[in-house]
Protein backbone atom coordinates (compact mmCIF):
# COMPACT_ATOMS: atom_id res chain seq x y z
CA UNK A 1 -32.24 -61.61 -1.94
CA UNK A 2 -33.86 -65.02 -3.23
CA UNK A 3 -36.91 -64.50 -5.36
CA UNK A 4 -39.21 -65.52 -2.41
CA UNK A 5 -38.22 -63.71 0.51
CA UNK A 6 -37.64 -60.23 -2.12
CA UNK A 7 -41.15 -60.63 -3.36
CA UNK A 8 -42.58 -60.88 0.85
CA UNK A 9 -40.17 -57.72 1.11
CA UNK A 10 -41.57 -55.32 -1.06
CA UNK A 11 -45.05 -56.72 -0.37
CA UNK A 12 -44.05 -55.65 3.56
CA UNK A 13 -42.80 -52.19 2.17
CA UNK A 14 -45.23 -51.40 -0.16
CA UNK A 15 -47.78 -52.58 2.87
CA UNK A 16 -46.19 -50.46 5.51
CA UNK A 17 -45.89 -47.31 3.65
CA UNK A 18 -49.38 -47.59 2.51
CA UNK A 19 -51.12 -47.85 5.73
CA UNK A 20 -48.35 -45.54 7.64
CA UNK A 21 -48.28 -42.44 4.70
CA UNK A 22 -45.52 -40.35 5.61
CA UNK A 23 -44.85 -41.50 8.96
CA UNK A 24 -41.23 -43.04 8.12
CA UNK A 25 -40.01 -44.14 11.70
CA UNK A 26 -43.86 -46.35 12.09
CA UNK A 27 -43.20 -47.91 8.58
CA UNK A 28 -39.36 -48.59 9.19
CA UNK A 29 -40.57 -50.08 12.90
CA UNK A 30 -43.69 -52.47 11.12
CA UNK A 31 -41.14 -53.85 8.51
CA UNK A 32 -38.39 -54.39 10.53
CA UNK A 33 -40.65 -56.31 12.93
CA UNK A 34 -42.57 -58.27 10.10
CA UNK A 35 -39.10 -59.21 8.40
CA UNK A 36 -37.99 -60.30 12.01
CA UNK A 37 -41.05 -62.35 12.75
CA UNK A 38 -40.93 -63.84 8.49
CA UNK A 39 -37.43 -64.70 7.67
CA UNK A 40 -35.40 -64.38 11.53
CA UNK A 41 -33.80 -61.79 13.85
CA UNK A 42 -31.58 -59.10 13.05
CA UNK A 43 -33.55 -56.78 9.83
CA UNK A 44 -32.87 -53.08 9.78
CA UNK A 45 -34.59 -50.73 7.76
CA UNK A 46 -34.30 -47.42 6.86
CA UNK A 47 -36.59 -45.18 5.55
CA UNK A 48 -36.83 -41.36 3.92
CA UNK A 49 -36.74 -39.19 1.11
CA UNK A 50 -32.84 -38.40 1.25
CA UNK A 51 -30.07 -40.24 2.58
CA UNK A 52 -27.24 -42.44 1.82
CA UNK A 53 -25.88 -45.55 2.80
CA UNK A 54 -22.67 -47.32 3.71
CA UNK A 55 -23.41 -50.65 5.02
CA UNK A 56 -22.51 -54.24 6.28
CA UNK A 57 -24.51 -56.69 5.62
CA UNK A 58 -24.72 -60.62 5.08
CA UNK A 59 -24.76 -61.57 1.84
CA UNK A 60 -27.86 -61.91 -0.52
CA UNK A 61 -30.03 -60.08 2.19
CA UNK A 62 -30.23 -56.57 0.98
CA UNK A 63 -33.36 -54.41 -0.72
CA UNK A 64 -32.79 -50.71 -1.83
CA UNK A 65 -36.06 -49.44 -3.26
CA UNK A 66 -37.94 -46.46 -4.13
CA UNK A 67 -41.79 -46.16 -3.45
CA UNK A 68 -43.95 -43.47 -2.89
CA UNK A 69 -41.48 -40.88 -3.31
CA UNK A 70 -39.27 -42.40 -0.38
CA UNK A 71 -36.07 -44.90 -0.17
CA UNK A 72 -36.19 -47.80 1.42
CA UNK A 73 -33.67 -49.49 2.39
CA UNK A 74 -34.08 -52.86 4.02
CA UNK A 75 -30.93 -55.67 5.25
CA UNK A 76 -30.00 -58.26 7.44
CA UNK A 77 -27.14 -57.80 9.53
């Protein structure tokens, strides 16, 4: 991801998770939605505590992160 738009990203996660707790699917939902609205249609995100990924996705538009004890995983299609 460019700088920017990887710095708004976590901000959003870090955001989402914070004011959701536990409650993946809300959090996923609120940062999907606030990417959309941000940088254009067509985010997904997934979020847990165990789970792997095997993805397509454009290119430069991906975020895997850990926070809180969960993954995040964040990407534009």
């Amino acid at each position: 991801m460019p700088m920017e738009m990887g710095q708004a990203a976590v901000e959003v996660v870090t955001m989402s998770l914070d004011k959701n707790g536990k409650n993946y699917e809300a959090a996923s939902q609120l940062v999907k939605n606030t990417m959309d609205k941000k940088f254009g249609p067509a985010w997904q995100c997934a979020i847990g505590e165990g789970f792997g990924f095997d993805i397509s996705c454009q290119r430069k538009y991906l975020l895997h992160v850990y926070y809180s004890g969960a993954g995040i995983l964040c990407y534009k299609c």
